[in-house]
PDB file of N, CA and C in Angstrom:
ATOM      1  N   UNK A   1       0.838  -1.180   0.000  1.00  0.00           N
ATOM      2  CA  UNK A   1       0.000   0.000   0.000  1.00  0.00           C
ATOM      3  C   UNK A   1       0.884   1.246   0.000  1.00  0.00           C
ATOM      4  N   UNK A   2       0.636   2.220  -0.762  1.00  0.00           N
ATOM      5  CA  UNK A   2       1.340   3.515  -0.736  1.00  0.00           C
ATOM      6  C   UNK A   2       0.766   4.810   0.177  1.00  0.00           C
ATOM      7  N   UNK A   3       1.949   4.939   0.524  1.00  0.00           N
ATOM      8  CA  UNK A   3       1.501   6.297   1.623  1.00  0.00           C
ATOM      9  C   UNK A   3       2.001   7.332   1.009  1.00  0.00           C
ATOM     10  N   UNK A   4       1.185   8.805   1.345  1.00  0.00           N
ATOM     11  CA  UNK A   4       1.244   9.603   0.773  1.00  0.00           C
ATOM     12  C   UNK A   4       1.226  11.237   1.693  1.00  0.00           C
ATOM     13  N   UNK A   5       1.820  12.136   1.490  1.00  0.00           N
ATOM     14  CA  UNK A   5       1.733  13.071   2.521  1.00  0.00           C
ATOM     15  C   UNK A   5       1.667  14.497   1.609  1.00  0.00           C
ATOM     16  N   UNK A   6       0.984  15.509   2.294  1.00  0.00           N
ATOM     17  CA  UNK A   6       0.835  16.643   1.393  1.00  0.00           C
ATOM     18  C   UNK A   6       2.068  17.156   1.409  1.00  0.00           C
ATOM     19  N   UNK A   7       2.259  17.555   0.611  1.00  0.00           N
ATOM     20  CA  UNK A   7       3.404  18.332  -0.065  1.00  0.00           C
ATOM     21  C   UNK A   7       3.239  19.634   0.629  1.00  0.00           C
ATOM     22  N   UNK A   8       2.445  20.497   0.904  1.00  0.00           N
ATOM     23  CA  UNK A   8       2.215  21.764   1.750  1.00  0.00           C
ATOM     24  C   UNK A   8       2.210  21.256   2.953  1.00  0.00           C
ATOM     25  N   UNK A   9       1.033  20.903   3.669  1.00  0.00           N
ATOM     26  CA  UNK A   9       1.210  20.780   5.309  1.00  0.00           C
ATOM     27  C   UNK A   9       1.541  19.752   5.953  1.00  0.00           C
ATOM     28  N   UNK A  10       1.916  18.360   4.800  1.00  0.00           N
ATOM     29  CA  UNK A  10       2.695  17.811   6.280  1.00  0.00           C
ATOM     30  C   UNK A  10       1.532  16.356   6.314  1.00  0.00           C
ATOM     31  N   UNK A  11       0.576  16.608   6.377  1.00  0.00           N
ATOM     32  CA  UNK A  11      -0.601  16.067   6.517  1.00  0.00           C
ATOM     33  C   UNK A  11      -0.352  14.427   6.095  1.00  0.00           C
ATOM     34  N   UNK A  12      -0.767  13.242   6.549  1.00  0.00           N
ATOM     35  CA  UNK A  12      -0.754  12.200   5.779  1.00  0.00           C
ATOM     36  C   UNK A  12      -1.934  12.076   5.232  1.00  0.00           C
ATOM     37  N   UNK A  13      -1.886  11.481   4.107  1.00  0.00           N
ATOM     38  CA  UNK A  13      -3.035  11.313   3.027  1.00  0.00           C
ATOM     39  C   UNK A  13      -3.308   9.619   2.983  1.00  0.00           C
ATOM     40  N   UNK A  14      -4.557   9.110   3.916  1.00  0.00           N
ATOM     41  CA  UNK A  14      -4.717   7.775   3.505  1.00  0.00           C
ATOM     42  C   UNK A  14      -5.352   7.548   2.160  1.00  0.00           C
ATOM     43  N   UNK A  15      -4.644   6.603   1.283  1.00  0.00           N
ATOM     44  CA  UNK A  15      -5.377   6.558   0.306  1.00  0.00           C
ATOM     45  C   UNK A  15      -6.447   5.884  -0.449  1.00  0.00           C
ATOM     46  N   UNK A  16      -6.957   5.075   0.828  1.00  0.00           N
ATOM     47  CA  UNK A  16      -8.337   4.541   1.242  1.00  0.00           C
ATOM     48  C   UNK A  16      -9.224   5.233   1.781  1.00  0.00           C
ATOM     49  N   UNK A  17      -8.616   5.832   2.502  1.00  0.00           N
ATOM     50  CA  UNK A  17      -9.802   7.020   3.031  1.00  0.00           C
ATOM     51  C   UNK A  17     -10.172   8.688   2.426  1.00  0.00           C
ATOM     52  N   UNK A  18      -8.661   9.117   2.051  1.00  0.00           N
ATOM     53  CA  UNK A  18      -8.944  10.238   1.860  1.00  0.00           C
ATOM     54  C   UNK A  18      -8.470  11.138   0.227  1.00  0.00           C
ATOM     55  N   UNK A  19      -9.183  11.871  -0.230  1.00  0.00           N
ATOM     56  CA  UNK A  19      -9.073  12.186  -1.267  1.00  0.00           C
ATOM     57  C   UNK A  19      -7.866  12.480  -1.157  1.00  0.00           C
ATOM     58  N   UNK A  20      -6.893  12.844  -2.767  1.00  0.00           N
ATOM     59  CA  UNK A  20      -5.823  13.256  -3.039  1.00  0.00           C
ATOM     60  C   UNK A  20      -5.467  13.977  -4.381  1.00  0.00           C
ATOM     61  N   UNK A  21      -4.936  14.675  -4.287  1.00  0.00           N
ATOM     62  CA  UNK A  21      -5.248  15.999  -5.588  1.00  0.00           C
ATOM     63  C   UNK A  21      -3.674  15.885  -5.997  1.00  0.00           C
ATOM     64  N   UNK A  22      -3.452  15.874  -7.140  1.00  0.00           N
ATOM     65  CA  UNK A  22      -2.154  15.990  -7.771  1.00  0.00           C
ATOM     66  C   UNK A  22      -2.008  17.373  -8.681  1.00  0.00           C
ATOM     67  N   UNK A  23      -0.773  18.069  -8.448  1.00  0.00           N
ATOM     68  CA  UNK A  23      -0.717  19.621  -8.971  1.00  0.00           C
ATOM     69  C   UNK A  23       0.556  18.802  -9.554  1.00  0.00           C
ATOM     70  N   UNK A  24       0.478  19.618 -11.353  1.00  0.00           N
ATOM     71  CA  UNK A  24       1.811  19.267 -12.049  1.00  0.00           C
ATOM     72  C   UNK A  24       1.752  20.953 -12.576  1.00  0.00           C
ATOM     73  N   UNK A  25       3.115  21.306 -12.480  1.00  0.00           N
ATOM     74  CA  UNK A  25       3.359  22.671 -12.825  1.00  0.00           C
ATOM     75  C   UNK A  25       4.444  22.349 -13.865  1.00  0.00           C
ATOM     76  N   UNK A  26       4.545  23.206 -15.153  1.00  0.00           N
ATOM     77  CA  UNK A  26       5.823  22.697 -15.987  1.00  0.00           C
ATOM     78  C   UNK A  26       6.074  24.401 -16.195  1.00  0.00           C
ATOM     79  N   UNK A  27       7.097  24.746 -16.714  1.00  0.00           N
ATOM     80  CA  UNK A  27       7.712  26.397 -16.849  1.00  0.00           C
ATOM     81  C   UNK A  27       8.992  25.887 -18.133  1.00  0.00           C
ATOM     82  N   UNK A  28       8.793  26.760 -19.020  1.00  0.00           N
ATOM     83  CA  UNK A  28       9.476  26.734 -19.924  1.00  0.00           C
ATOM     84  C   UNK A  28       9.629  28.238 -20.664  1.00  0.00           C
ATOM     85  N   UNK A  29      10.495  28.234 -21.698  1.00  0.00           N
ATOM     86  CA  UNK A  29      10.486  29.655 -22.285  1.00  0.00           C
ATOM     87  C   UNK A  29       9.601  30.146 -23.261  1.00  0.00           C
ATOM     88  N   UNK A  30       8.745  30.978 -23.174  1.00  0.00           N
ATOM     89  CA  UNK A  30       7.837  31.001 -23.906  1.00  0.00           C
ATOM     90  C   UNK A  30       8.285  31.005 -25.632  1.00  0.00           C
ATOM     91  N   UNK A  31       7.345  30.914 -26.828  1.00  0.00           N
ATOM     92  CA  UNK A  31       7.969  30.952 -27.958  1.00  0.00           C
ATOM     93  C   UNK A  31       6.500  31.266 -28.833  1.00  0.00           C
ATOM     94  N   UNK A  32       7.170  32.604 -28.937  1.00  0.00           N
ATOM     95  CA  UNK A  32       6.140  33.137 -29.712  1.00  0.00           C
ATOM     96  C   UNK A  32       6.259  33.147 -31.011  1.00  0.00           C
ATOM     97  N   UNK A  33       4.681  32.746 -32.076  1.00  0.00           N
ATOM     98  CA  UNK A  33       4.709  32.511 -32.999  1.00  0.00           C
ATOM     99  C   UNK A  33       5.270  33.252 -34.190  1.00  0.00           C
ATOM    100  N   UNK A  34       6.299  32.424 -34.948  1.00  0.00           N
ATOM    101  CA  UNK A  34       6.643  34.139 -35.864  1.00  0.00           C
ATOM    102  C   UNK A  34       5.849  34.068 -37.026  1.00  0.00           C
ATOM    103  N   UNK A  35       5.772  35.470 -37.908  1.00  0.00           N
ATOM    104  CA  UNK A  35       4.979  35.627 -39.069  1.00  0.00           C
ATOM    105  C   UNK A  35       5.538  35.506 -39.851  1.00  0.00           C
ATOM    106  N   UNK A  36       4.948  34.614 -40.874  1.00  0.00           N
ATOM    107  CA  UNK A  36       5.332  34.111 -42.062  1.00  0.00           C
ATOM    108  C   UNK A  36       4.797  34.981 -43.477  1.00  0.00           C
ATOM    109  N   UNK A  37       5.887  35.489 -44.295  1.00  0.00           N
ATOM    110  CA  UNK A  37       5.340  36.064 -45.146  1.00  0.00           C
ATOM    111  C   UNK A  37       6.072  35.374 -46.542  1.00  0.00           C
ATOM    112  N   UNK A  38       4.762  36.206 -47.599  1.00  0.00           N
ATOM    113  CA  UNK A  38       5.306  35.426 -49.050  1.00  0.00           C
ATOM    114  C   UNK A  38       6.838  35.808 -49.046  1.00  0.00           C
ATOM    115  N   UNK A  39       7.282  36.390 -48.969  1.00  0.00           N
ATOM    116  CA  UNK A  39       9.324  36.280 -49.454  1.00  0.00           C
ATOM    117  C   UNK A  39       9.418  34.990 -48.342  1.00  0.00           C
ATOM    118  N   UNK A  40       8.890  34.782 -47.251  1.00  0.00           N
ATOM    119  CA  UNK A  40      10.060  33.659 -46.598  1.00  0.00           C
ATOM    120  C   UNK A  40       9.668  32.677 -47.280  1.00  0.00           C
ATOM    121  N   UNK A  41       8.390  32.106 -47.532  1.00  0.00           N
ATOM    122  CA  UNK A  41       8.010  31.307 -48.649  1.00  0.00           C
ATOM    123  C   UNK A  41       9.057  31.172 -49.412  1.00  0.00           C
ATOM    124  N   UNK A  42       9.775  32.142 -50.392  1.00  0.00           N
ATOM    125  CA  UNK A  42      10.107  31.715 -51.704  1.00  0.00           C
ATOM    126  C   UNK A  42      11.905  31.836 -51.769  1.00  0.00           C
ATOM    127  N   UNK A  43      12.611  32.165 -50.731  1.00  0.00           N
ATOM    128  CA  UNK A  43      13.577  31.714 -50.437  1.00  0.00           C
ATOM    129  C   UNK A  43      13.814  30.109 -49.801  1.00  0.00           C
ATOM    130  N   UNK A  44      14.923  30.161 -49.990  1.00  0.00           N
ATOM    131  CA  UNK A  44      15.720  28.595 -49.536  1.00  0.00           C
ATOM    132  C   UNK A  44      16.292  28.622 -48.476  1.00  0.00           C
ATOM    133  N   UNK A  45      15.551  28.381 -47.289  1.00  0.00           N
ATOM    134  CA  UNK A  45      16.446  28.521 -45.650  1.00  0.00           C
ATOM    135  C   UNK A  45      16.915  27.326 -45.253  1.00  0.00           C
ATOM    136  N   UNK A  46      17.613  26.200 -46.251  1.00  0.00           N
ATOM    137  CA  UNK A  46      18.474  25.541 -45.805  1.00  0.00           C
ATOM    138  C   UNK A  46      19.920  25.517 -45.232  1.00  0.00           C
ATOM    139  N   UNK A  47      20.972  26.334 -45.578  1.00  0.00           N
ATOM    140  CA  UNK A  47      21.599  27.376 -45.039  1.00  0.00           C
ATOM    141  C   UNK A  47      21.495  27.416 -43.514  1.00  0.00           C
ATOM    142  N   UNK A  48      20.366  28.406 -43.969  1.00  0.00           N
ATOM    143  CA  UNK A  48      20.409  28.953 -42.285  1.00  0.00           C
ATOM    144  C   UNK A  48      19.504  27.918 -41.272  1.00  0.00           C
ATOM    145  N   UNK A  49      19.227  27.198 -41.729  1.00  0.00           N
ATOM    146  CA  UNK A  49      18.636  25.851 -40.730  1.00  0.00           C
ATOM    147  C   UNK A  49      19.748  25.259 -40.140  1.00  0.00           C
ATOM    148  N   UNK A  50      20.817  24.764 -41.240  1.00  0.00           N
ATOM    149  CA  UNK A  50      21.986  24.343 -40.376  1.00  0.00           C
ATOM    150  C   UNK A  50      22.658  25.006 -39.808  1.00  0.00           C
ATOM    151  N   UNK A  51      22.731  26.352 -39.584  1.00  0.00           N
ATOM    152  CA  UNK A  51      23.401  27.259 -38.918  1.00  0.00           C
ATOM    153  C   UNK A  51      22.775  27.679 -37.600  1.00  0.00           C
ATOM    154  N   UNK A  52      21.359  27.128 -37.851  1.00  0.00           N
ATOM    155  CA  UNK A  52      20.905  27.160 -36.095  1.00  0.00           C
ATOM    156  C   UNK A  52      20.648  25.854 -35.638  1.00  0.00           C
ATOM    157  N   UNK A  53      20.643  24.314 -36.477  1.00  0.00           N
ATOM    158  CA  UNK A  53      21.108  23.681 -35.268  1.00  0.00           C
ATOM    159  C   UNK A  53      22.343  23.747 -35.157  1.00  0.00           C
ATOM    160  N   UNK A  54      23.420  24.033 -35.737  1.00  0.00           N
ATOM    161  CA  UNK A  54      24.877  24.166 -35.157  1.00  0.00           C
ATOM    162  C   UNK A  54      25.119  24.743 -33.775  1.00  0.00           C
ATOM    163  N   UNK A  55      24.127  26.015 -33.822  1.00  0.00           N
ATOM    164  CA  UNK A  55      24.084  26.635 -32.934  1.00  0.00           C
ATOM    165  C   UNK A  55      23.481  25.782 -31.474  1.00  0.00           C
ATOM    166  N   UNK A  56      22.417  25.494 -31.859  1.00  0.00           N
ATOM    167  CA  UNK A  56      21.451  24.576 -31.046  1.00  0.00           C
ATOM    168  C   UNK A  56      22.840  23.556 -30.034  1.00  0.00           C
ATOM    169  N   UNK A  57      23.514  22.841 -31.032  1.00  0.00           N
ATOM    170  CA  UNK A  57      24.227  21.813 -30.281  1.00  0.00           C
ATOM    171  C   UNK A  57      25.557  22.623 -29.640  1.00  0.00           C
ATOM    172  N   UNK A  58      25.978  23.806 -30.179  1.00  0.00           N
ATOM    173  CA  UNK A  58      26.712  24.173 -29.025  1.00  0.00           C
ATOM    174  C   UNK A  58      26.250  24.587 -27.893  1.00  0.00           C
ATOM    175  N   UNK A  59      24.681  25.229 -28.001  1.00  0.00           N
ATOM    176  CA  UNK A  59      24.366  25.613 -26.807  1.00  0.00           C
ATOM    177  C   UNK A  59      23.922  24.514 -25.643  1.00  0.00           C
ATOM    178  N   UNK A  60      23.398  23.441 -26.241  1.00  0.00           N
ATOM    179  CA  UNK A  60      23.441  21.890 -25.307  1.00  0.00           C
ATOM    180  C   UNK A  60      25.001  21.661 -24.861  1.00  0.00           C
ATOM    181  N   UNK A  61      26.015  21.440 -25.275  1.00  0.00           N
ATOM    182  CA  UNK A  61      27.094  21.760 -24.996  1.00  0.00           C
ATOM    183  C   UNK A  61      27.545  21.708 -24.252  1.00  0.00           C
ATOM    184  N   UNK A  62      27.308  23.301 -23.721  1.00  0.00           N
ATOM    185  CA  UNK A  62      28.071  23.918 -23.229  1.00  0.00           C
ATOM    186  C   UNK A  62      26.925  24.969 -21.779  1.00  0.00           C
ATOM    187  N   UNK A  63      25.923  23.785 -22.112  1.00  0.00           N
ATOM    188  CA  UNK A  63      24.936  23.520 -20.931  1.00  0.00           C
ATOM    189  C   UNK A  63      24.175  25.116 -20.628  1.00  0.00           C
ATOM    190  N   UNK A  64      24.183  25.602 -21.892  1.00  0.00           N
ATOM    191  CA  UNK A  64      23.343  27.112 -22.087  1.00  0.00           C
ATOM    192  C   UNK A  64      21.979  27.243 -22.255  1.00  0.00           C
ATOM    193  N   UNK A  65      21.446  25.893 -22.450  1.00  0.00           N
ATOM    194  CA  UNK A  65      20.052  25.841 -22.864  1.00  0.00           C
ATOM    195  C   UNK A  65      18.737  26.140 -22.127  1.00  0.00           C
ATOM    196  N   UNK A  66      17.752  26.760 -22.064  1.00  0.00           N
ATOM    197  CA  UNK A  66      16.336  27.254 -21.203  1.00  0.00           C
ATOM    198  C   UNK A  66      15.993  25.849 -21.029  1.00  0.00           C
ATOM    199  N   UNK A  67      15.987  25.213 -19.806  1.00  0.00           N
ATOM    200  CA  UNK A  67      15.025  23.771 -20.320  1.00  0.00           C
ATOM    201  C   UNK A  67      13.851  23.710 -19.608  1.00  0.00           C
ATOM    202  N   UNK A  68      12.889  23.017 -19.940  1.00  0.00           N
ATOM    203  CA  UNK A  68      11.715  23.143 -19.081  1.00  0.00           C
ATOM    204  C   UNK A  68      11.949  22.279 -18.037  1.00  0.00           C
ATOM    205  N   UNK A  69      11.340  23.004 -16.751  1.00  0.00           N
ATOM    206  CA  UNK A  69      11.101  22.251 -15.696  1.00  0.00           C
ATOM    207  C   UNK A  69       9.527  21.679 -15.365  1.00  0.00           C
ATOM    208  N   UNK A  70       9.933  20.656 -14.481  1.00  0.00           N
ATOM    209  CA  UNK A  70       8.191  20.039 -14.053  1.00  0.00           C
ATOM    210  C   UNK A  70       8.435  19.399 -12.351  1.00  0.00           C
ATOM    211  N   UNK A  71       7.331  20.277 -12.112  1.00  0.00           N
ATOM    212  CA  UNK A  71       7.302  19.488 -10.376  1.00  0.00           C
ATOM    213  C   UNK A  71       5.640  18.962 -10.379  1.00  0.00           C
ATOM    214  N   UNK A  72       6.190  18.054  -9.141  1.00  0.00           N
ATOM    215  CA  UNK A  72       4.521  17.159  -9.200  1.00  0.00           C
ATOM    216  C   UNK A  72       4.370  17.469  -7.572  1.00  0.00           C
ATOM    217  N   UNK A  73       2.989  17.863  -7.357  1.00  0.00           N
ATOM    218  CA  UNK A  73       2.893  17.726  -5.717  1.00  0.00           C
ATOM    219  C   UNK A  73       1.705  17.189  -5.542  1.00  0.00           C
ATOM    220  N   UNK A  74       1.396  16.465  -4.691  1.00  0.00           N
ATOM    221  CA  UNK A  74       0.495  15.884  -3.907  1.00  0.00           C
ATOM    222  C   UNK A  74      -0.048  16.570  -2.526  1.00  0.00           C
ATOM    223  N   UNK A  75      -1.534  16.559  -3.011  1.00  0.00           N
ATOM    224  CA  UNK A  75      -2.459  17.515  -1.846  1.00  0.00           C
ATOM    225  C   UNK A  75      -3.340  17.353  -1.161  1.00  0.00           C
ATOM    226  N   UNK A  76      -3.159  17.513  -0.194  1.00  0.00           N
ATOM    227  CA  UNK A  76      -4.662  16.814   0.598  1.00  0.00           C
ATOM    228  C   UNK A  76      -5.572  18.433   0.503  1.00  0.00           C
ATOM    229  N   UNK A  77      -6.956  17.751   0.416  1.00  0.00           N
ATOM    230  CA  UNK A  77      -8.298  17.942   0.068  1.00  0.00           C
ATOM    231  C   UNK A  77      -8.248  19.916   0.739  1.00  0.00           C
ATOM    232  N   UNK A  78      -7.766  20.231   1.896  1.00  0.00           N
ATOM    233  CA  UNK A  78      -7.726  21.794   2.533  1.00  0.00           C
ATOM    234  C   UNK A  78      -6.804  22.593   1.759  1.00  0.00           C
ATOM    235  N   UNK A  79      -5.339  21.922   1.103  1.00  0.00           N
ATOM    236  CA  UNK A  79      -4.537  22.272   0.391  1.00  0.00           C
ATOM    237  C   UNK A  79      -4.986  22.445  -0.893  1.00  0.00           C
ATOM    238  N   UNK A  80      -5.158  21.611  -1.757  1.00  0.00           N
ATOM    239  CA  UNK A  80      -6.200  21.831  -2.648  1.00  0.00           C
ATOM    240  C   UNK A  80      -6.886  22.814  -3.202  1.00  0.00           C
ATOM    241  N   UNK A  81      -8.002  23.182  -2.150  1.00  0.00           N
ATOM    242  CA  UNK A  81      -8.924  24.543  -2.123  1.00  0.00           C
ATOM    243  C   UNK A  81      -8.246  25.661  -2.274  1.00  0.00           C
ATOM    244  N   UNK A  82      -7.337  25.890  -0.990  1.00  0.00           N
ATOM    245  CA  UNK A  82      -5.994  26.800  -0.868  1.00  0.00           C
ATOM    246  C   UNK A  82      -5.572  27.184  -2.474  1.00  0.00           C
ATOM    247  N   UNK A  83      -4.747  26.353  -3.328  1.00  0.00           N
ATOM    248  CA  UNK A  83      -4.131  26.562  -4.274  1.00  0.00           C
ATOM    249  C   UNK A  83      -4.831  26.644  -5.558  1.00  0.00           C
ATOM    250  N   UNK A  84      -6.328  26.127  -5.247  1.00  0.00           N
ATOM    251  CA  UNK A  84      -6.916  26.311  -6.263  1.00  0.00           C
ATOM    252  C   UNK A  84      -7.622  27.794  -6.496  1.00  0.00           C
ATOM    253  N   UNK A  85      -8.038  28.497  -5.208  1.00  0.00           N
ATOM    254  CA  UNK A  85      -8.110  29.860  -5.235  1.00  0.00           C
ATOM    255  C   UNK A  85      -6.967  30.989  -5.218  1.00  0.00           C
ATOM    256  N   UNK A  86      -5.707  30.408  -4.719  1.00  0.00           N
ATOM    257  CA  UNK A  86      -4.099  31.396  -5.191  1.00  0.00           C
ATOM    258  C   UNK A  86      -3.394  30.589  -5.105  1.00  0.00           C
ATOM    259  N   UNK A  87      -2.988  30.245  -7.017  1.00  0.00           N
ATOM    260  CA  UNK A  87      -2.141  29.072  -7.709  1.00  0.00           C
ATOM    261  C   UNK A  87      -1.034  29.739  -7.187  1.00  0.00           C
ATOM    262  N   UNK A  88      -0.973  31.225  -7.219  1.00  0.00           N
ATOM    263  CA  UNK A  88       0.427  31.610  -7.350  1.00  0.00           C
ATOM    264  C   UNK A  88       0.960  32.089  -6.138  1.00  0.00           C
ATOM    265  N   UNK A  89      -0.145  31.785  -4.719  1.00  0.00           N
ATOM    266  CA  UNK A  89       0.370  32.337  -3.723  1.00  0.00           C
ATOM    267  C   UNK A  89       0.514  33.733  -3.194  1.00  0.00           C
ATOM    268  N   UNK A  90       0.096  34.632  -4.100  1.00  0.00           N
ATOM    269  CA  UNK A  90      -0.162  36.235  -4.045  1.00  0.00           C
ATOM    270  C   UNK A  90      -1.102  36.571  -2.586  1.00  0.00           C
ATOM    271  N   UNK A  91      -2.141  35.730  -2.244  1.00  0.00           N
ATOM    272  CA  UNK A  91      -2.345  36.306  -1.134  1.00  0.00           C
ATOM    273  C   UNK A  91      -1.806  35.723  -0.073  1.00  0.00           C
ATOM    274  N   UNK A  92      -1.038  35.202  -0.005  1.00  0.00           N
ATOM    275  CA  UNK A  92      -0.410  34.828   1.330  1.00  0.00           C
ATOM    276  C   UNK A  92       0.469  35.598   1.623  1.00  0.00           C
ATOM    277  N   UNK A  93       1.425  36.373   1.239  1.00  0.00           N
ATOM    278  CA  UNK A  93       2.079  37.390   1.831  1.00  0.00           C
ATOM    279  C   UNK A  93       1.370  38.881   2.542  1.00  0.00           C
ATOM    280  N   UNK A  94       0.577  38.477   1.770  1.00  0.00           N
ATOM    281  CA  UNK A  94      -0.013  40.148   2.394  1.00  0.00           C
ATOM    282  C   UNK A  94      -1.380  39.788   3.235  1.00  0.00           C
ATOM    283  N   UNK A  95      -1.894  38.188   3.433  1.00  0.00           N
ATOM    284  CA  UNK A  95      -2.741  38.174   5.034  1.00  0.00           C
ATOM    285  C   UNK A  95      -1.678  38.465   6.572  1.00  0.00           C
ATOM    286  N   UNK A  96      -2.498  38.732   7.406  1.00  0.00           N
ATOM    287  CA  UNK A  96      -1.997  38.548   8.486  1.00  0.00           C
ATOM    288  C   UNK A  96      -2.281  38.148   9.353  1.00  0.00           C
ATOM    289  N   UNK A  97      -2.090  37.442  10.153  1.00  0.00           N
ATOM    290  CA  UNK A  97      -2.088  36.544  11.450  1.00  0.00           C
ATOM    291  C   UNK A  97      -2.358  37.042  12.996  1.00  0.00           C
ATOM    292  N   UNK A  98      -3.313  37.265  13.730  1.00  0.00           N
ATOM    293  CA  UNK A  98      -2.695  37.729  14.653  1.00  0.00           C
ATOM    294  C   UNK A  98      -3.525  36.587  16.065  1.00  0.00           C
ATOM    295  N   UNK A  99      -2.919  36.571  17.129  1.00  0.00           N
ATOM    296  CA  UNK A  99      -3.577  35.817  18.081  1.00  0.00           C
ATOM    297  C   UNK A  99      -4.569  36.272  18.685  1.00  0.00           C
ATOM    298  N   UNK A 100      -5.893  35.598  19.393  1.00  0.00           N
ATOM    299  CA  UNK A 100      -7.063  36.262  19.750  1.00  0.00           C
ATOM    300  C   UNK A 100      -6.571  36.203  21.335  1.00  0.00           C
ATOM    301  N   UNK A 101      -5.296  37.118  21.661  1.00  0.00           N
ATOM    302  CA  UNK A 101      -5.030  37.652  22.968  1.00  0.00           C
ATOM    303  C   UNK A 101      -5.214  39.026  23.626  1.00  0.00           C
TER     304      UNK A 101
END
């Protein structure tokens, strides 16, 4: 049987008893579409194709490359809610806490 614990609080997650929510986040460099016009059409960019993977494999290399990352977390059911109303965590810095003393 696999045991499982939230990734935020700590919490154990039975997985007979209790729900479990999986968050996959991936981040990469964005790549925006370029515009294609009739002249690129009617030139020959073979040339310069091999001149950017040339490029391409020095930059693997020489370990220069943007690569995408991916994390996986596991959530119990309060965590969940939490991240599903601030993915990005924006309001947690600016609540505040105080004791009812």
């Amino acid at each position: 049987m696999m045991h499982f614990s939230c990734d935020l609080c700590g919490k154990m997650i039975h997985s007979e008893d209790d729900q479990r929510y999986i968050i996959k986040i991936e981040s990469h460099a964005a790549q925006d579409p370029v515009q294609i016009t009739d002249a690129d059409l009617d030139e020959d960019h073979l040339v310069e194709i091999g001149q950017l993977l040339s490029e391409m494999e020095e930059h693997e290399e020489s370990g220069d490359v943007d690569q995408a990352h991916r994390f996986r977390f596991d959530l119990c059911p309060d965590c969940h809610k939490r991240f599903v109303r601030d993915p990005l965590g924006k309001e947690q810095g600016h609540k505040l806490f105080f004791s009812k003393n």
